[in-house]
C-alpha atoms as a PDB file:
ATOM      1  CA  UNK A   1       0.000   0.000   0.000  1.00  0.00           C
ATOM      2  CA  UNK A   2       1.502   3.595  -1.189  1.00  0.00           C
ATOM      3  CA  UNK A   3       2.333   5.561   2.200  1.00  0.00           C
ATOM      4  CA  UNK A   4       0.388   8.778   2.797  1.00  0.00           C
ATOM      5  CA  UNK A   5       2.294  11.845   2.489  1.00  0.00           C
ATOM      6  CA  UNK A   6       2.178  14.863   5.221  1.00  0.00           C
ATOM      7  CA  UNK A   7       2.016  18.211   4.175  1.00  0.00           C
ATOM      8  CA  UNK A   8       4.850  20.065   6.252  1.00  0.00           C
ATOM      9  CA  UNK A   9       5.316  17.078   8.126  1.00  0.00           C
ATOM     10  CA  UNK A  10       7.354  19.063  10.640  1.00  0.00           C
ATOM     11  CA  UNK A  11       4.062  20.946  12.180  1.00  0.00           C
ATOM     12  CA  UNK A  12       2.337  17.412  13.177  1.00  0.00           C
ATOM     13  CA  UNK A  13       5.603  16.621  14.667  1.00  0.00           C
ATOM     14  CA  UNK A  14       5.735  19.258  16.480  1.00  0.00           C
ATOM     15  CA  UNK A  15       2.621  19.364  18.048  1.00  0.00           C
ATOM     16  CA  UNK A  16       3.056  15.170  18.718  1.00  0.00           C
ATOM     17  CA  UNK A  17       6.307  16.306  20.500  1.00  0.00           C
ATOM     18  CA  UNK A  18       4.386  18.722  22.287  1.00  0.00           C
ATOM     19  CA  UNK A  19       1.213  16.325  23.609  1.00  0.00           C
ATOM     20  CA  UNK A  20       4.232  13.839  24.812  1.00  0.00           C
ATOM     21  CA  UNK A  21       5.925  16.348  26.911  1.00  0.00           C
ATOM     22  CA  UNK A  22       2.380  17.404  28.153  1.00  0.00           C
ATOM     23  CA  UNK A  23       1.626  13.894  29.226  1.00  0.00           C
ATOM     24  CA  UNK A  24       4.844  14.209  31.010  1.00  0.00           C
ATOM     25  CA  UNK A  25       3.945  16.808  32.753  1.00  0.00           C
ATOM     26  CA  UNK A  26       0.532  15.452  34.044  1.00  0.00           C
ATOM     27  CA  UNK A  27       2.208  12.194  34.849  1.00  0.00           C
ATOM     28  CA  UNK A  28       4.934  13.926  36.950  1.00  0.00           C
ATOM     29  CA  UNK A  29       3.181  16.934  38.773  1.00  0.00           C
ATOM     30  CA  UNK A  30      -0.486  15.511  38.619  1.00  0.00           C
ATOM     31  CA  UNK A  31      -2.016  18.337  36.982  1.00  0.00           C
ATOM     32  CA  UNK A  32      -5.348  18.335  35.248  1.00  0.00           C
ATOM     33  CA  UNK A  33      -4.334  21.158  33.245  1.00  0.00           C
ATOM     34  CA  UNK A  34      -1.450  19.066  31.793  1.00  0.00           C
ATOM     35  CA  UNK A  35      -3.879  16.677  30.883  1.00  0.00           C
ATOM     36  CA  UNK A  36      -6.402  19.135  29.238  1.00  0.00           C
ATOM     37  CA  UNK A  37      -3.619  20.796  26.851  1.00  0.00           C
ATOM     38  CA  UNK A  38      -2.723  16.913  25.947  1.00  0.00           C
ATOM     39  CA  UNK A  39      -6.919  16.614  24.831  1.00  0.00           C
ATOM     40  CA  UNK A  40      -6.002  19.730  23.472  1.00  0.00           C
ATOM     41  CA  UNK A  41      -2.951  18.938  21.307  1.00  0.00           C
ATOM     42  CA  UNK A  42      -4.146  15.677  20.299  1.00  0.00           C
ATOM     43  CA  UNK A  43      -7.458  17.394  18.687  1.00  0.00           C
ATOM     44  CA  UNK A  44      -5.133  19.856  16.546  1.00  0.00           C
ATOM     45  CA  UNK A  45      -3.021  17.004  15.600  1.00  0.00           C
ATOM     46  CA  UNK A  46      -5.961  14.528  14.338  1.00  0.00           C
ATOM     47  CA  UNK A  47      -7.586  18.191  12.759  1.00  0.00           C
ATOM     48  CA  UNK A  48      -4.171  18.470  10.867  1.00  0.00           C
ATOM     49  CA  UNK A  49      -3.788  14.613   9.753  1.00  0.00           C
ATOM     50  CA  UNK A  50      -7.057  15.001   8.437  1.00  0.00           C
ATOM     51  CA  UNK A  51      -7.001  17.975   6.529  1.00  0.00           C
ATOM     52  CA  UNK A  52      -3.230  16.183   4.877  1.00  0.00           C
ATOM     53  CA  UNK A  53      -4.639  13.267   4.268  1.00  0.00           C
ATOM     54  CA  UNK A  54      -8.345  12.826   3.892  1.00  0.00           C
ATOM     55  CA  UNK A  55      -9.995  16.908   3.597  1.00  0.00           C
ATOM     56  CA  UNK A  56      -7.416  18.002   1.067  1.00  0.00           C
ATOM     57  CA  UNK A  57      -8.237  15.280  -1.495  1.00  0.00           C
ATOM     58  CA  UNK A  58     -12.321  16.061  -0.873  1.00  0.00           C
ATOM     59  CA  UNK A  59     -11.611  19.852  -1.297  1.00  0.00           C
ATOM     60  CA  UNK A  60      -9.468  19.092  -4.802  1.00  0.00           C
ATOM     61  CA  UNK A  61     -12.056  17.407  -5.905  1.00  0.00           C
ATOM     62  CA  UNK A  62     -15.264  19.782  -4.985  1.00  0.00           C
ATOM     63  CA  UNK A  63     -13.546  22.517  -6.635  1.00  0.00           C
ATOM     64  CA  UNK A  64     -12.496  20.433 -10.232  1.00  0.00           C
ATOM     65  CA  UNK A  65     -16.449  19.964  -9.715  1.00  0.00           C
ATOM     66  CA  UNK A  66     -16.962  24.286  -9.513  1.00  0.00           C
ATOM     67  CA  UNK A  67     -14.675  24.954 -12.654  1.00  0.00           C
ATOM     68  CA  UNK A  68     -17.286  22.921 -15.112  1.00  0.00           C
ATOM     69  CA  UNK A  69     -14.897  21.728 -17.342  1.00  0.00           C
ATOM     70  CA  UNK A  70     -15.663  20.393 -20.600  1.00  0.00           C
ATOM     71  CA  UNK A  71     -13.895  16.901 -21.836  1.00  0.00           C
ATOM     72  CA  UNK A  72     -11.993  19.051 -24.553  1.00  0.00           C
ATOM     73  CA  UNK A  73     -10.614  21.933 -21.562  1.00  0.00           C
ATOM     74  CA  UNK A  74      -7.318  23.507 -21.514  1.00  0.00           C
ATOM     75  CA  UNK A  75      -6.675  23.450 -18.155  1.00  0.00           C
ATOM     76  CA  UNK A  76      -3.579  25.094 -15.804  1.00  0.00           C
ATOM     77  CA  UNK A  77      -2.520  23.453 -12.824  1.00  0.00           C
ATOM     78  CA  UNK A  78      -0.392  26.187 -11.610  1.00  0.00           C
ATOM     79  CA  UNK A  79       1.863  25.026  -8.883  1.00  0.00           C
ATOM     80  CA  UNK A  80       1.423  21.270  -9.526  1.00  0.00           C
ATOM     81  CA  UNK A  81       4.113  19.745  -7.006  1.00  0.00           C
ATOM     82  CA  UNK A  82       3.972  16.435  -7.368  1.00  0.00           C
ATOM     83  CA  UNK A  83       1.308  16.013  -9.559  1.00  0.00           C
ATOM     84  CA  UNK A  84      -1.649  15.095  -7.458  1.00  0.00           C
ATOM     85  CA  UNK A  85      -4.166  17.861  -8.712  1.00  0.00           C
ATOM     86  CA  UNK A  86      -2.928  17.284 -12.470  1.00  0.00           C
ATOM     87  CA  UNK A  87      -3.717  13.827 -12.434  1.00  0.00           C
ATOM     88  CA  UNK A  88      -7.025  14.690 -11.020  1.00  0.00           C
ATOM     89  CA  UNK A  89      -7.374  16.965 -13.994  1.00  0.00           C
ATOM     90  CA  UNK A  90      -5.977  15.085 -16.640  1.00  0.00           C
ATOM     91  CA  UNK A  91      -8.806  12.178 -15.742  1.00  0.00           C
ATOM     92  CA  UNK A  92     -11.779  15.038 -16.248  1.00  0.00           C
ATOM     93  CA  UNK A  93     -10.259  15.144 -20.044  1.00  0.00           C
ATOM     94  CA  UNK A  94     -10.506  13.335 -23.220  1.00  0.00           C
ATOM     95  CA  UNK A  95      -7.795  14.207 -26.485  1.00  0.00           C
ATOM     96  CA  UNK A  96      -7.834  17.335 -27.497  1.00  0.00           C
ATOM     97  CA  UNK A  97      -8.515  18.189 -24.122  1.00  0.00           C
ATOM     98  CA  UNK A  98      -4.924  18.779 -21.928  1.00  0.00           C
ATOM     99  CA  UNK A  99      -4.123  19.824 -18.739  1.00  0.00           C
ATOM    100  CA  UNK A 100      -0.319  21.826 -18.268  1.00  0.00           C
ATOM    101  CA  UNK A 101       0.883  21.443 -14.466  1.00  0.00           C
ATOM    102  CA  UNK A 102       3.843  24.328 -13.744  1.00  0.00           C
ATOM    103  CA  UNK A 103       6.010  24.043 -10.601  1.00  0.00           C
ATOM    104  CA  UNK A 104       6.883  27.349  -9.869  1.00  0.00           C
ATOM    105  CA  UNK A 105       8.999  29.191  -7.262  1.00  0.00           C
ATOM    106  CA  UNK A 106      11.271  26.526  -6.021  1.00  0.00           C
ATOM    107  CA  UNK A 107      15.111  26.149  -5.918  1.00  0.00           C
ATOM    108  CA  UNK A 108      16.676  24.054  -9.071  1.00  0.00           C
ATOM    109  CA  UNK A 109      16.826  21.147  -7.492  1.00  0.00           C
ATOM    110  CA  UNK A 110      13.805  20.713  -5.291  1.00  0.00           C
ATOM    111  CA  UNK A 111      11.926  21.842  -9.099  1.00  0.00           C
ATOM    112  CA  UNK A 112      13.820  19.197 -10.574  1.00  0.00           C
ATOM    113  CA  UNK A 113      12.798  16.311  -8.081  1.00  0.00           C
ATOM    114  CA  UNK A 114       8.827  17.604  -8.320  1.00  0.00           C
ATOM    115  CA  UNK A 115       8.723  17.448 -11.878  1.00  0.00           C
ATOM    116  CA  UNK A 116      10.052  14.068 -11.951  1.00  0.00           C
ATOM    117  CA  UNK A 117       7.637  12.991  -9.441  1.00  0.00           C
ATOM    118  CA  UNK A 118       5.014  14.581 -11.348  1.00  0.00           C
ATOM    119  CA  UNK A 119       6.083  13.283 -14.655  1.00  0.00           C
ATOM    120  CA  UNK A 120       5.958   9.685 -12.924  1.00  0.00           C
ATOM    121  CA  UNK A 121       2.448  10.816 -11.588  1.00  0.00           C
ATOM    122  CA  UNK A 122       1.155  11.126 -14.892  1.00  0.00           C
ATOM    123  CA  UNK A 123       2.831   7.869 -16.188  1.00  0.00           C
ATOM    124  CA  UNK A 124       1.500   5.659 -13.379  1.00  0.00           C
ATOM    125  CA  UNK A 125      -2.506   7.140 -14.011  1.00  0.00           C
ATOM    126  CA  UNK A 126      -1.776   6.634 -17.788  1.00  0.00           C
ATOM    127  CA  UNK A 127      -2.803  10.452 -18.132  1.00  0.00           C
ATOM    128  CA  UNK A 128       0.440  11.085 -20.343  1.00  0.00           C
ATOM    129  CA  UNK A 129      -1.572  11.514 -23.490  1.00  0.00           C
ATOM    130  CA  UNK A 130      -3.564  14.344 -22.015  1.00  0.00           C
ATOM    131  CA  UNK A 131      -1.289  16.280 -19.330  1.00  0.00           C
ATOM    132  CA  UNK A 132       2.348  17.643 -19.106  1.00  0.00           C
ATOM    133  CA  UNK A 133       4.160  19.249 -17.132  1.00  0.00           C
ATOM    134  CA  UNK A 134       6.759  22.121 -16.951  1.00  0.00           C
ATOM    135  CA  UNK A 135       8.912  24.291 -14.607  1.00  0.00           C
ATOM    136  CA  UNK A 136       8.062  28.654 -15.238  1.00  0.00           C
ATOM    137  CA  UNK A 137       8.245  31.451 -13.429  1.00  0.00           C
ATOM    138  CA  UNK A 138       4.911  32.792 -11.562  1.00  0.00           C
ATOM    139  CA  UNK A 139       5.574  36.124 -12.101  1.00  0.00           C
ATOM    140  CA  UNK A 140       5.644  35.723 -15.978  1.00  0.00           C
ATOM    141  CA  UNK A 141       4.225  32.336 -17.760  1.00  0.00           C
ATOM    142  CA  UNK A 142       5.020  31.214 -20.859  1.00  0.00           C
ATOM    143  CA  UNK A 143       1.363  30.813 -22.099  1.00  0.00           C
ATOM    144  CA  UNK A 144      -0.693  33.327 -24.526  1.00  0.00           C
ATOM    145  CA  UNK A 145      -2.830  35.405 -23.365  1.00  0.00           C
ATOM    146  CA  UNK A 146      -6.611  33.775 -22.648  1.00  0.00           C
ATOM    147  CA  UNK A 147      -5.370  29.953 -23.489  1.00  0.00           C
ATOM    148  CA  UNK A 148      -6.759  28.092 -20.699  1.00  0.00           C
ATOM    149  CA  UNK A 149     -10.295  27.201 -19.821  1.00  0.00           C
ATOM    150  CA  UNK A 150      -9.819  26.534 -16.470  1.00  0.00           C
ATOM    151  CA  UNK A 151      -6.958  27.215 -13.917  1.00  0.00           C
ATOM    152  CA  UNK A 152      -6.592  25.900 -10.346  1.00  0.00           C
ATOM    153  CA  UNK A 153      -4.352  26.993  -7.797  1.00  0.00           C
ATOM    154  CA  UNK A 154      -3.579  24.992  -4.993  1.00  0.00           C
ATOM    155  CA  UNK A 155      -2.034  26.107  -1.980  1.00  0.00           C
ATOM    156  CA  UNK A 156       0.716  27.818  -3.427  1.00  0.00           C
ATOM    157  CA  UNK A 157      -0.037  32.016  -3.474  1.00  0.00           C
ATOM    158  CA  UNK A 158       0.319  32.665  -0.116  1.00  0.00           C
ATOM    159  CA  UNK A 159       4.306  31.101  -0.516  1.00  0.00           C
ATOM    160  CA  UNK A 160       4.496  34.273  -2.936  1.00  0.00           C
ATOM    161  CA  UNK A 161       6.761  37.198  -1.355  1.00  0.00           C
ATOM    162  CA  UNK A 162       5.894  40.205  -1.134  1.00  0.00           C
ATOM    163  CA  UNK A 163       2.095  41.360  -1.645  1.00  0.00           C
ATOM    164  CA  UNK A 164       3.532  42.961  -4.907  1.00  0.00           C
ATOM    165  CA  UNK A 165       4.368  39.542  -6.539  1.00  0.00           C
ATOM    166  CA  UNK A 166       1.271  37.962  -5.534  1.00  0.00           C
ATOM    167  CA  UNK A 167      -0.594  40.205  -7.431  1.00  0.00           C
ATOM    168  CA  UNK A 168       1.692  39.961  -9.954  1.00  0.00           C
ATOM    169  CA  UNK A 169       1.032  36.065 -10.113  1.00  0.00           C
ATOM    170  CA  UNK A 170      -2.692  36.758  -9.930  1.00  0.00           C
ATOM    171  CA  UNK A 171      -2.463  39.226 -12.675  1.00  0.00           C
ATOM    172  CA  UNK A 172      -0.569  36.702 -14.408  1.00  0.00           C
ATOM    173  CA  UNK A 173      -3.074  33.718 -13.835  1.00  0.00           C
ATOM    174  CA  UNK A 174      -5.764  35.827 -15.068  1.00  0.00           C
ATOM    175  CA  UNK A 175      -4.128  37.139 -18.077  1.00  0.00           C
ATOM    176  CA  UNK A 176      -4.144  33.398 -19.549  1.00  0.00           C
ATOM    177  CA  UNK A 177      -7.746  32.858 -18.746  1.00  0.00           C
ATOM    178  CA  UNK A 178      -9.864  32.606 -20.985  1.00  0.00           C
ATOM    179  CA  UNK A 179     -13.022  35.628 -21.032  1.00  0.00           C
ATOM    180  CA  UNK A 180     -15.597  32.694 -20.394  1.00  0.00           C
ATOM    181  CA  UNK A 181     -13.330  30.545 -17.814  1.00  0.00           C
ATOM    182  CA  UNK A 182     -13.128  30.184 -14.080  1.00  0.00           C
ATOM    183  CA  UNK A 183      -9.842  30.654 -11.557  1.00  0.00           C
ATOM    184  CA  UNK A 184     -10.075  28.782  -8.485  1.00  0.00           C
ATOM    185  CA  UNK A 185      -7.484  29.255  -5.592  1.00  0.00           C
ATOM    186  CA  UNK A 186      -7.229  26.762  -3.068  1.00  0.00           C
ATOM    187  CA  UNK A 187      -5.254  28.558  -0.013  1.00  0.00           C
ATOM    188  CA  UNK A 188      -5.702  29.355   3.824  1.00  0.00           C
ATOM    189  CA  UNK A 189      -4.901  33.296   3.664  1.00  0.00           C
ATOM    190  CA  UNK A 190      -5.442  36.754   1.561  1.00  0.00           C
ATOM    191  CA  UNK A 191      -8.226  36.098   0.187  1.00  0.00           C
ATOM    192  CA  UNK A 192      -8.973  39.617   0.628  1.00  0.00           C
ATOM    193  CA  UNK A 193      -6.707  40.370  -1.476  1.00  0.00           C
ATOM    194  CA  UNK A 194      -6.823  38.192  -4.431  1.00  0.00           C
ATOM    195  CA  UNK A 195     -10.514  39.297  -4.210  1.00  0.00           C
ATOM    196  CA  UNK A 196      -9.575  43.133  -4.709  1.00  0.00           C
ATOM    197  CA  UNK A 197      -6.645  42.193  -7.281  1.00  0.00           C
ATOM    198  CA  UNK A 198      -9.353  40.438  -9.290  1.00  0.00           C
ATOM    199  CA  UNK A 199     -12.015  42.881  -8.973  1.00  0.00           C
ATOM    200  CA  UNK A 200      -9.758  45.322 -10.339  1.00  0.00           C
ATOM    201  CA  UNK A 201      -8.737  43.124 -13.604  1.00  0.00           C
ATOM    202  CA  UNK A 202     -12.820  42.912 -14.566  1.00  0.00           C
ATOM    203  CA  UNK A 203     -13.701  39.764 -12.638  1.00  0.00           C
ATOM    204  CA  UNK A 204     -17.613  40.838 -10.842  1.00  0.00           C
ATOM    205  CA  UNK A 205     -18.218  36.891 -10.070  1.00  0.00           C
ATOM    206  CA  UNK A 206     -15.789  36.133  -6.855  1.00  0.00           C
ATOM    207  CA  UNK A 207     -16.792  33.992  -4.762  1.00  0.00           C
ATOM    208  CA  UNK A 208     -15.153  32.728  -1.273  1.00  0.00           C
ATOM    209  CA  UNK A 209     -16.070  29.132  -0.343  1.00  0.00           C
ATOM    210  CA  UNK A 210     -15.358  27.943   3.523  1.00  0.00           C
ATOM    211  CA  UNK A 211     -14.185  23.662   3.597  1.00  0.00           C
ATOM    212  CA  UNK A 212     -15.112  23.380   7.164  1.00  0.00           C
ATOM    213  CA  UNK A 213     -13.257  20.553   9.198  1.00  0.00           C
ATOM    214  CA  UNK A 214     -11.819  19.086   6.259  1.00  0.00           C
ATOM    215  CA  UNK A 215      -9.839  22.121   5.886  1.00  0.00           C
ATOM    216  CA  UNK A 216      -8.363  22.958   9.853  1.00  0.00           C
ATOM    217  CA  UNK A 217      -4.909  22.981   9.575  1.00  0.00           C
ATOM    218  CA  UNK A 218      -4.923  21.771  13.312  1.00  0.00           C
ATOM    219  CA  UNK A 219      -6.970  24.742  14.330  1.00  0.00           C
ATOM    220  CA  UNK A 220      -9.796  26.449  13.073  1.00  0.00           C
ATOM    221  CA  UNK A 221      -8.246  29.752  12.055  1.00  0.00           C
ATOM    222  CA  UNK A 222      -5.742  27.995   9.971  1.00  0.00           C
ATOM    223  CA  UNK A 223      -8.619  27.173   7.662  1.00  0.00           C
ATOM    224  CA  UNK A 224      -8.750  25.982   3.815  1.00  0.00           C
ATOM    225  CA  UNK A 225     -11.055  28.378   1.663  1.00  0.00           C
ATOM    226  CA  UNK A 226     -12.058  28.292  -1.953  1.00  0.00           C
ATOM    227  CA  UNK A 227     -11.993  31.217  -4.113  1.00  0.00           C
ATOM    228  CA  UNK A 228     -14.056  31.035  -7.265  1.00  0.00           C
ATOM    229  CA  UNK A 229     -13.764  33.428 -10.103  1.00  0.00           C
ATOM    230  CA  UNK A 230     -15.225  34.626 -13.266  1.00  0.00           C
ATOM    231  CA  UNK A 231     -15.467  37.981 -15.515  1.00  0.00           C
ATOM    232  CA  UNK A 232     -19.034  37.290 -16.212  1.00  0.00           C
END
C-alpha cells in the first residue's frame, strides 16, 4: 500500500512532541491542566492529519467539480508539485482536451525532483496523453494570453513574497484565462486580497467558499477556503 504523504510534516511533529511532553507533565506533577492541553494537542493534531490526508483530497475534488470543465478543456494546474491535482485533472479530459501542471517558485533542485515525481504521476494514471508538465516562473508564464479554460491553484499564493508579486502572479493567472473561464485558488490566507486584485482586472463573479473541518490545519483559524472566479 503507497504511504500517505504529510504536508509540512514538521508541524504534526511538532505538536506530537508537544502532547508527549504534556503527558509528562501530568504524569509527573499531577495536573489536570497538563492533561487538558494533551486533549487539546491531540485534537489539533488529528484536525491536521485530516485535513493532509483525507480533507485536502475532498476539497481538490469539490472545486475540479466548480470549474465545469468540458472533456476538450485547456486546463492550468499552476503550482502542480507532485502532480496530485494534475492527475485529477488530466482524468476530467478526453484528447484534445490537456491539462499543463507548472512548478513554480522553487530552488533548481527541489523543481527538478517535483517534476520528476510529477512526470511519474502522470505515467502511473496513464494520463500522459492528455497532461504535461513544466517548470516557469509565476511572475511571468510562458502561455498566450486567454489559453486556458480553467486554472486551479492549490495552496501555493500565499508562498508568494511580497504582496507585490502575488498580485503579480494573480495578474498573471488571469491574463491566460480565458473571457468565459473560471480561476479557483485553493489557499488558507489573503483572500482579501486576491478578491480586490481580481475585482480590479474585470472579474464581478468572486466567490469565497469555507471547507469546514476538512480544511483545519490543526486549528480552526488555519482554515482551507475556496476562491471562485469569473469575468461574467
Amino acid at each position: 500500500m503507497k504511504s500517505k504523504r504529510v504536508d509540512a510534516p514538521l508541524v504534526p511533529l511538532a505538536i506530537a512532541l508537544a502532547a508527549m511532553l504534556s503527558i509528562g507533565a501530568a504524569v509527573v506533577w499531577h495536573q489536570w491542566l497538563f492533561w487538558l492541553v494533551t486533549v487539546l494537542l491531540l485534537i489539533c493534531l488529528g484536525l491536521y492529519l485530516n485535513a493532509s490526508w483525507r480533507g485536502k483530497e475532498q476539497i481538490i475534488d469539490e472545486t475540479i467539480t466548480y470549474l465545469h470543465l468540458s472533456s476538450d478543456a485547456q486546463v492550468l494546474d499552476l503550482g502542480t508539485d507532485q502532480g496530485k491535482v494534475l492527475v485529477k485533472l488530466a482524468k476530467r479530459l478526453t484528447i484534445p482536451g490537456h491539462a499543463t501542471g507548472v512548478e513554480v517558485g522553487r530552488k533548481s533542485a527541489q523543481s527538478h525532483n517535483s517534476l520528476a515525481r510529477a512526470k511519474d504521476s502522470l505515467q502511473a494514471a496513464a494520463m500522459a496523453d492528455r497532461a504535461s508538465v513544466q517548470a516557469a516562473d509565476i511572475l511571468n508564464l510562458p502561455f498566450k494570453d486567454h489559453q486556458f479554460d480553467g486554472i486551479l491553484i492549490w495552496m501555493t499564493l500565499h508562498q508568494v513574497k511580497p504582496t507585490i508579486n502575488r498580485a503579480r502572479a494573480v495578474q498573471e493567472a488571469a491574463r491566460t484565462l480565458k473571457s468565459d473561464g473560471t480561476l479557483a485558488i485553493i489557499d488558507f490566507r489573503h483572500f482579501d486580497e486576491y478578491q480586490k486584485i481580481l475585482a480590479g482586472l474585470g472579474f464581478h463573479d468572486i466567490t469565497v467558499h469555507q471547507c469546514g473541518v476538512n480544511g483545519w490545519w490543526g486549528v480552526p483559524w488555519l482554515s482551507t477556503k475556496i476562491l471562485l472566479a469569473k469575468r461574467f
